[in-house]
C-alpha atoms as a PDB file:
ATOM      1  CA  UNK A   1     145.647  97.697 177.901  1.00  0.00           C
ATOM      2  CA  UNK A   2     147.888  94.938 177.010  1.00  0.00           C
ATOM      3  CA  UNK A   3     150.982  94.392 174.878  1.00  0.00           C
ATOM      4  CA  UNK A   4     151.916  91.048 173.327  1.00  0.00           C
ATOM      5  CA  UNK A   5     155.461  90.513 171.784  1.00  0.00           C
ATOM      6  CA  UNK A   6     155.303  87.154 170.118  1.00  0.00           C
ATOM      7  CA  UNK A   7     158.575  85.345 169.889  1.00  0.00           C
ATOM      8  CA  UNK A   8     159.354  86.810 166.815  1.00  0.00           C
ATOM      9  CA  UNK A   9     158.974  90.435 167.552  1.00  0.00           C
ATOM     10  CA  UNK A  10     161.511  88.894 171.083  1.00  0.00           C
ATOM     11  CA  UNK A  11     163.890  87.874 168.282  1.00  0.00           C
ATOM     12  CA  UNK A  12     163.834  91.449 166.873  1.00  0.00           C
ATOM     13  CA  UNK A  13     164.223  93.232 169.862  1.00  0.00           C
ATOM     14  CA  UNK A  14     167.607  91.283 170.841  1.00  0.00           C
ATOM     15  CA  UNK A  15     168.925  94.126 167.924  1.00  0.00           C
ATOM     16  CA  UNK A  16     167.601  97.057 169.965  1.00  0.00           C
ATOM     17  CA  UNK A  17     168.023  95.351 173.742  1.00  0.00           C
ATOM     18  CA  UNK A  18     171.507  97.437 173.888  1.00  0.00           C
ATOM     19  CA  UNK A  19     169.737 100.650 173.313  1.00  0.00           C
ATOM     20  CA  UNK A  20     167.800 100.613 176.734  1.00  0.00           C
ATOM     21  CA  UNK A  21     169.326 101.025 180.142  1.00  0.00           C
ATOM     22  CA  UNK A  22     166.103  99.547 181.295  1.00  0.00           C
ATOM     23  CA  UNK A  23     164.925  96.333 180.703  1.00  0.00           C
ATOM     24  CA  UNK A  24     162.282  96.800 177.662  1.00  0.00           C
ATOM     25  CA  UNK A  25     159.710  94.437 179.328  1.00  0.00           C
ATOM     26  CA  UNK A  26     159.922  96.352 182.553  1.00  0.00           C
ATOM     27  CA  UNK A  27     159.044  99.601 180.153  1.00  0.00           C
ATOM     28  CA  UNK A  28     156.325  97.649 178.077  1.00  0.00           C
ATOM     29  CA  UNK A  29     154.457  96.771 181.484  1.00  0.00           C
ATOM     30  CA  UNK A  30     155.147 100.715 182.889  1.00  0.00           C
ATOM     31  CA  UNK A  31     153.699 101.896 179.947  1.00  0.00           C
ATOM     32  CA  UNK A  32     150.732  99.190 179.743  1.00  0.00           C
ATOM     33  CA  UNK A  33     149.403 100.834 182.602  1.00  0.00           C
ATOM     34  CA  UNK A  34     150.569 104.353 182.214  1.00  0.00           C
ATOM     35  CA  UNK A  35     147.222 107.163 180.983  1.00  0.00           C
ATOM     36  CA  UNK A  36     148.667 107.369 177.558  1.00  0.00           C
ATOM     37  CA  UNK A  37     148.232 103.849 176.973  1.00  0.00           C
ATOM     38  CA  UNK A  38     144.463 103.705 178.327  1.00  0.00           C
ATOM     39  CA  UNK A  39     143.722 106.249 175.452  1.00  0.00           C
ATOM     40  CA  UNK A  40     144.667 104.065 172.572  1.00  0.00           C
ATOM     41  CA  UNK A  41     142.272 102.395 170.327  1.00  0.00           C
ATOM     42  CA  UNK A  42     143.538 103.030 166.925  1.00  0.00           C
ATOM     43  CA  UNK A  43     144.201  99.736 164.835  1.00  0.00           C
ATOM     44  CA  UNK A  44     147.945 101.157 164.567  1.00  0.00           C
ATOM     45  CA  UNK A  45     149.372 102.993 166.659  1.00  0.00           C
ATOM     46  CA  UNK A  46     153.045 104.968 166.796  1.00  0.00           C
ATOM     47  CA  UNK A  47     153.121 106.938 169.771  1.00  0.00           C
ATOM     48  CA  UNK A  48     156.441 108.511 171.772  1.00  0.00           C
ATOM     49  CA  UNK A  49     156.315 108.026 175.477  1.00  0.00           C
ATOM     50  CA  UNK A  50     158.584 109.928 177.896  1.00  0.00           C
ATOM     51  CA  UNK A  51     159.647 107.775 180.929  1.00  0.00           C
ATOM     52  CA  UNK A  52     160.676 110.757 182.512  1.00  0.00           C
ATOM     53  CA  UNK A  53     164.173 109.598 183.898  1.00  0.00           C
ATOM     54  CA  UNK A  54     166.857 108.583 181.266  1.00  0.00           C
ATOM     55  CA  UNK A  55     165.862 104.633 180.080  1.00  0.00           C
ATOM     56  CA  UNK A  56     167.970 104.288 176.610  1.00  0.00           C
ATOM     57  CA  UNK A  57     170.242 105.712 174.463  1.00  0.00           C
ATOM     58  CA  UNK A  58     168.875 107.309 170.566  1.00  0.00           C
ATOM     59  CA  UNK A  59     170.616 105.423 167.939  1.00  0.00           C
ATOM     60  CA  UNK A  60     169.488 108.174 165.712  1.00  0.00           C
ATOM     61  CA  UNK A  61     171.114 111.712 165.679  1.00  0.00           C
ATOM     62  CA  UNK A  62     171.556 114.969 163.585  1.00  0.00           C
ATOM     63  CA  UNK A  63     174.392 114.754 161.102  1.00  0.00           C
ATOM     64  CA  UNK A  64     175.981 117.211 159.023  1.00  0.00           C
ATOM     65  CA  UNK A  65     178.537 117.422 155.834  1.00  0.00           C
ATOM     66  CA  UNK A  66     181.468 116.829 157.868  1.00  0.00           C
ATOM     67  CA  UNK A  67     180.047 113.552 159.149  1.00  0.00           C
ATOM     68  CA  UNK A  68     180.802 110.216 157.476  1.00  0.00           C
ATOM     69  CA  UNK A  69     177.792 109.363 156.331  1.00  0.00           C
ATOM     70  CA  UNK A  70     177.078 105.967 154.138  1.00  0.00           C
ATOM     71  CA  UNK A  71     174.039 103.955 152.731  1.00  0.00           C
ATOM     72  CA  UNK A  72     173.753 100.492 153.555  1.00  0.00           C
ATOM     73  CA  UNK A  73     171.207  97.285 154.353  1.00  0.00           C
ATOM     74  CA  UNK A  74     170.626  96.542 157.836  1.00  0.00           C
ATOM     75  CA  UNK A  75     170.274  92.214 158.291  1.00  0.00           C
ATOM     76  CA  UNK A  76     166.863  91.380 157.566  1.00  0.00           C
ATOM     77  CA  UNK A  77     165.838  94.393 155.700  1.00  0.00           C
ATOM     78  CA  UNK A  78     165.431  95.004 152.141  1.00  0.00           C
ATOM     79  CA  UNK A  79     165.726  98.835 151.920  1.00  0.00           C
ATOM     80  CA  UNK A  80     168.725 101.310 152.472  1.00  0.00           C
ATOM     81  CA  UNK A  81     169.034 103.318 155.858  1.00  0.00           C
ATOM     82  CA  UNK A  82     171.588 106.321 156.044  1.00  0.00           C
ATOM     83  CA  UNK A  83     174.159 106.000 158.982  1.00  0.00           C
ATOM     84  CA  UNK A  84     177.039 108.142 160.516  1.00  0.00           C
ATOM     85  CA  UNK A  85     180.125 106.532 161.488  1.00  0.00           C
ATOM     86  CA  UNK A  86     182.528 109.018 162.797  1.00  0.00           C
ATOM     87  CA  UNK A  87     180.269 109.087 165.872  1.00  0.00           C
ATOM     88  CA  UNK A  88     179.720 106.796 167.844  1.00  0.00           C
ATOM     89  CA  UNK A  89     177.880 108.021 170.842  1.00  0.00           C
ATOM     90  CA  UNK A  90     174.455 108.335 170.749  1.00  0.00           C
ATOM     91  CA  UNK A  91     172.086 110.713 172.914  1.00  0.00           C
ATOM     92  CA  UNK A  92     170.622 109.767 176.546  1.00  0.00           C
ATOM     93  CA  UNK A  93     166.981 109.858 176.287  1.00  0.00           C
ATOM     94  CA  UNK A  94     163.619 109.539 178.316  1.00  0.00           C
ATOM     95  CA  UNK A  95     161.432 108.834 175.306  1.00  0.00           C
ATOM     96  CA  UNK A  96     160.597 105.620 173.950  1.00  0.00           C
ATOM     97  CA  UNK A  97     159.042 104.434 170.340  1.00  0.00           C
ATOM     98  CA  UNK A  98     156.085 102.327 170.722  1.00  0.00           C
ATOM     99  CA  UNK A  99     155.208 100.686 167.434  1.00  0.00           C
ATOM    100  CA  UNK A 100     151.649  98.461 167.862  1.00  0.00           C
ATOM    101  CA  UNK A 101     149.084  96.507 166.158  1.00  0.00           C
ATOM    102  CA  UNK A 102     146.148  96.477 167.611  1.00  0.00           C
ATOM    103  CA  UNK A 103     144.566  92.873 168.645  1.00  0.00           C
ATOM    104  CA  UNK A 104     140.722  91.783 169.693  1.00  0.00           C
ATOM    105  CA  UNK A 105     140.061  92.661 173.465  1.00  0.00           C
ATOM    106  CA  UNK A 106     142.479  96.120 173.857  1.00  0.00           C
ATOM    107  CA  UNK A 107     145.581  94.304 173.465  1.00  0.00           C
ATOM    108  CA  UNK A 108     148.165  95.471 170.967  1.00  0.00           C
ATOM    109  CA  UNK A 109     150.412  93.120 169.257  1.00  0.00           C
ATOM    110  CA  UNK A 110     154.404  95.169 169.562  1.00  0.00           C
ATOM    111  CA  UNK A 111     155.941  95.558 166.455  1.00  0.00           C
ATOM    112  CA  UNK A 112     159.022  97.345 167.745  1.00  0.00           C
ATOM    113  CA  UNK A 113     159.973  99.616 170.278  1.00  0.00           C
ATOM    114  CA  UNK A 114     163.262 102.022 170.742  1.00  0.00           C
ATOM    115  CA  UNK A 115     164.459 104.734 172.620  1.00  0.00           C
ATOM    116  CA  UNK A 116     164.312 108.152 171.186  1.00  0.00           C
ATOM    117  CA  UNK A 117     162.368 110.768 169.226  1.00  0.00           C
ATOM    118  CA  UNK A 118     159.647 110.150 166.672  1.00  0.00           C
ATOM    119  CA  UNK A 119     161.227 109.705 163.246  1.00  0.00           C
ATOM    120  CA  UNK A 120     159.792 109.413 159.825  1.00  0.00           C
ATOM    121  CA  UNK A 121     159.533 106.371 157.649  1.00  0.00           C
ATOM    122  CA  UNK A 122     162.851 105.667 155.939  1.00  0.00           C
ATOM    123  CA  UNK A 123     162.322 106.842 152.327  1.00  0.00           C
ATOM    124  CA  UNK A 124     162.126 103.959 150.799  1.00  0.00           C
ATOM    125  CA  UNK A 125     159.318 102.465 153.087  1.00  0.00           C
ATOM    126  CA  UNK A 126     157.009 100.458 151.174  1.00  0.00           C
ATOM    127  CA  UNK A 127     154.294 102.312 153.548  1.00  0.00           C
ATOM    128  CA  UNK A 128     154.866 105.720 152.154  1.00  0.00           C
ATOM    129  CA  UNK A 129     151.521 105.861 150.150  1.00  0.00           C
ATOM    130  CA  UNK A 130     151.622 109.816 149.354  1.00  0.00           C
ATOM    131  CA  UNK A 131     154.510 111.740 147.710  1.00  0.00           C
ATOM    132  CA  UNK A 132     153.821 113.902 151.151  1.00  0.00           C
ATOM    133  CA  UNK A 133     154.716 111.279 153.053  1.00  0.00           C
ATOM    134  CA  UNK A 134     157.536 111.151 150.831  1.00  0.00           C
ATOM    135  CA  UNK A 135     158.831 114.303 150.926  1.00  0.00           C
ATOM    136  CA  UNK A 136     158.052 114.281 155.021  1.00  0.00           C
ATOM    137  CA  UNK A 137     160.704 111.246 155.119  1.00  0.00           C
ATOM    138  CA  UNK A 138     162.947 112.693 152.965  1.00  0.00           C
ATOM    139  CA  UNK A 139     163.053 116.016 154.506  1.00  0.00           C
ATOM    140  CA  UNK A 140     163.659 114.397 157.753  1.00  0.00           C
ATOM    141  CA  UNK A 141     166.265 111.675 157.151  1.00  0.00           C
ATOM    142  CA  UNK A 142     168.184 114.685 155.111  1.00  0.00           C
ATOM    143  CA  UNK A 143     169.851 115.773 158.004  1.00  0.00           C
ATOM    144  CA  UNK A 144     169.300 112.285 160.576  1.00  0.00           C
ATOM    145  CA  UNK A 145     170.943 108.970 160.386  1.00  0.00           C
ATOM    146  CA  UNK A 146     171.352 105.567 162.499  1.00  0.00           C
ATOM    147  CA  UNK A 147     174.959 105.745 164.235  1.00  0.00           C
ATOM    148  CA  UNK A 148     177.034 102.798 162.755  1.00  0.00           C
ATOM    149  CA  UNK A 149     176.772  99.424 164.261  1.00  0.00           C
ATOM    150  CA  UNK A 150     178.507  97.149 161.834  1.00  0.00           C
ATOM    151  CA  UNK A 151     176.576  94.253 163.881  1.00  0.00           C
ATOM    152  CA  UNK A 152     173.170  95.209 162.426  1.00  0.00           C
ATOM    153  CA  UNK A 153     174.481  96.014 158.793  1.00  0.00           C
ATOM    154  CA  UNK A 154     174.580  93.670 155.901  1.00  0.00           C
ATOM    155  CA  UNK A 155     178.682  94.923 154.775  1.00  0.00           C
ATOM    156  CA  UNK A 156     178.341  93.923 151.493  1.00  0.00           C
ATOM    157  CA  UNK A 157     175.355  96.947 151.341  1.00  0.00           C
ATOM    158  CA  UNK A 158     177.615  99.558 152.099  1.00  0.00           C
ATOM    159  CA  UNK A 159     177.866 102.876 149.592  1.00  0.00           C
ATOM    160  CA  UNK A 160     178.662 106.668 149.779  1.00  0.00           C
ATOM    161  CA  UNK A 161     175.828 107.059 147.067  1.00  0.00           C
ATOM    162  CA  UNK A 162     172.568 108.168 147.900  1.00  0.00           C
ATOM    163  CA  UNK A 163     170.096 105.514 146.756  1.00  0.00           C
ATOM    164  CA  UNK A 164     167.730 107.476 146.988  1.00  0.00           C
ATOM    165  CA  UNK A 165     168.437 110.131 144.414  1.00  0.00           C
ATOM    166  CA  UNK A 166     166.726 108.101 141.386  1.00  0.00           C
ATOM    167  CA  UNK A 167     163.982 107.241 143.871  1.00  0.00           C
ATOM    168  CA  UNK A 168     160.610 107.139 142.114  1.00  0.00           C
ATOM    169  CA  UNK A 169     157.457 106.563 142.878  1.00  0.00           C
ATOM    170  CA  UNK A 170     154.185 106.019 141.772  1.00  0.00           C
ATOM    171  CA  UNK A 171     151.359 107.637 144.003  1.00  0.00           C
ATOM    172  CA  UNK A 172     147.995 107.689 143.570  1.00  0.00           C
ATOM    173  CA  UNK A 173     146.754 111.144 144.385  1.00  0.00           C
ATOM    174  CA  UNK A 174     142.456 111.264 144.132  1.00  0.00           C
ATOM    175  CA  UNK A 175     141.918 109.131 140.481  1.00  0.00           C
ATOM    176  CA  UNK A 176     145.282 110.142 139.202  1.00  0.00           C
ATOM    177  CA  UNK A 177     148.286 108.328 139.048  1.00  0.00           C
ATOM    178  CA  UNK A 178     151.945 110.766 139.145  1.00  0.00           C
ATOM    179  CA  UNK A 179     155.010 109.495 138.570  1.00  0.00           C
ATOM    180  CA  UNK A 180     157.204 111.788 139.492  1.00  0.00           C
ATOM    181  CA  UNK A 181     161.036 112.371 140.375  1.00  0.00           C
ATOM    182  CA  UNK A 182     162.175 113.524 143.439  1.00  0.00           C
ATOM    183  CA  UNK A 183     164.843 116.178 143.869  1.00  0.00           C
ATOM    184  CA  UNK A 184     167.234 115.497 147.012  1.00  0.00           C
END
């Protein structure tokens, strides 16, 4: 199995490249040849792979109501994320997020990599497709969030307000379309 990252996808992963302790190609090429990676042949694939010895540091951790938590755009992005900024540690890890397009010939294009946990889409993903997936994202971002790197955020985004408590969405369920609010 192979992994491309096209220039662009090198561009984006200059934002994550102080995550990892390890180089990131060094990990791509360990985990090109590693079993998990042989068993792959979905067209997209996000899978969690533990390195077993510490390789990055999780930019996303468990918050609470004490924790200075804000909305804002991160540069490039069109949608809110939630971050913390009283802390500014995050967690050691062993884990890494491979996110991949598969290509002709068992290669996988990378869309984006980082160290840490498997997450949920950020609720307002426009590749939620299901109010399940929805409510999956929203559940789990309730009580996660990015730690604050005013490097990667777009200031002028910033807000205590949740934006996404008039979140709607339409979803089409079997031949129905629901519209329906969401309670946070």
């Amino acid at each position: 199995m192979k992994i491309i990252v096209t220039k662009k996808r090198k561009n984006h992963m200059e934002i994550h490249r102080n995550d990892f302790l390890v180089d990131y190609n060094k990990l791509i090429r360990e985990f090109e040849v590693s079993e998990e990676a042989s068993k792959l042949d979905k067209e997209f694939i996000s899978i969690q792979y533990d390195f077993k010895r510490i390789v990055g540091i999780s930019g996303v951790i468990d918050v609470n109501k004490y924790d200075d938590v804000v909305y804002a755009k991160r540069i490039g992005r069109k949608i809110y994320s939630k971050f913390v900024r009283n802390i500014t540690e995050g967690i050691e890890t062993s884990k890494v997020i491979f996110i991949l397009r598969k290509n002709i010939d068992r290669e996988y294009f990378l869309i984006t990599m980082f160290p840490g946990e498997m997450s949920e889409r950020e609720p307002e993903d426009k590749n939620i497709n299901t109010f399940e997936e929805l409510m999956q994202s929203l559940n789990f971002w309730k009580n996660k969030a990015f730690i604050w790197k005013e490097k990667i955020i777009d200031l002028d985004t910033i807000t205590y307000e949740c934006p996404y408590k008039s979140l709607k969405r339409k979803v089409k369920i079997s031949n129905f379309n629901i519209s329906q609010p969401l309670k946070i």
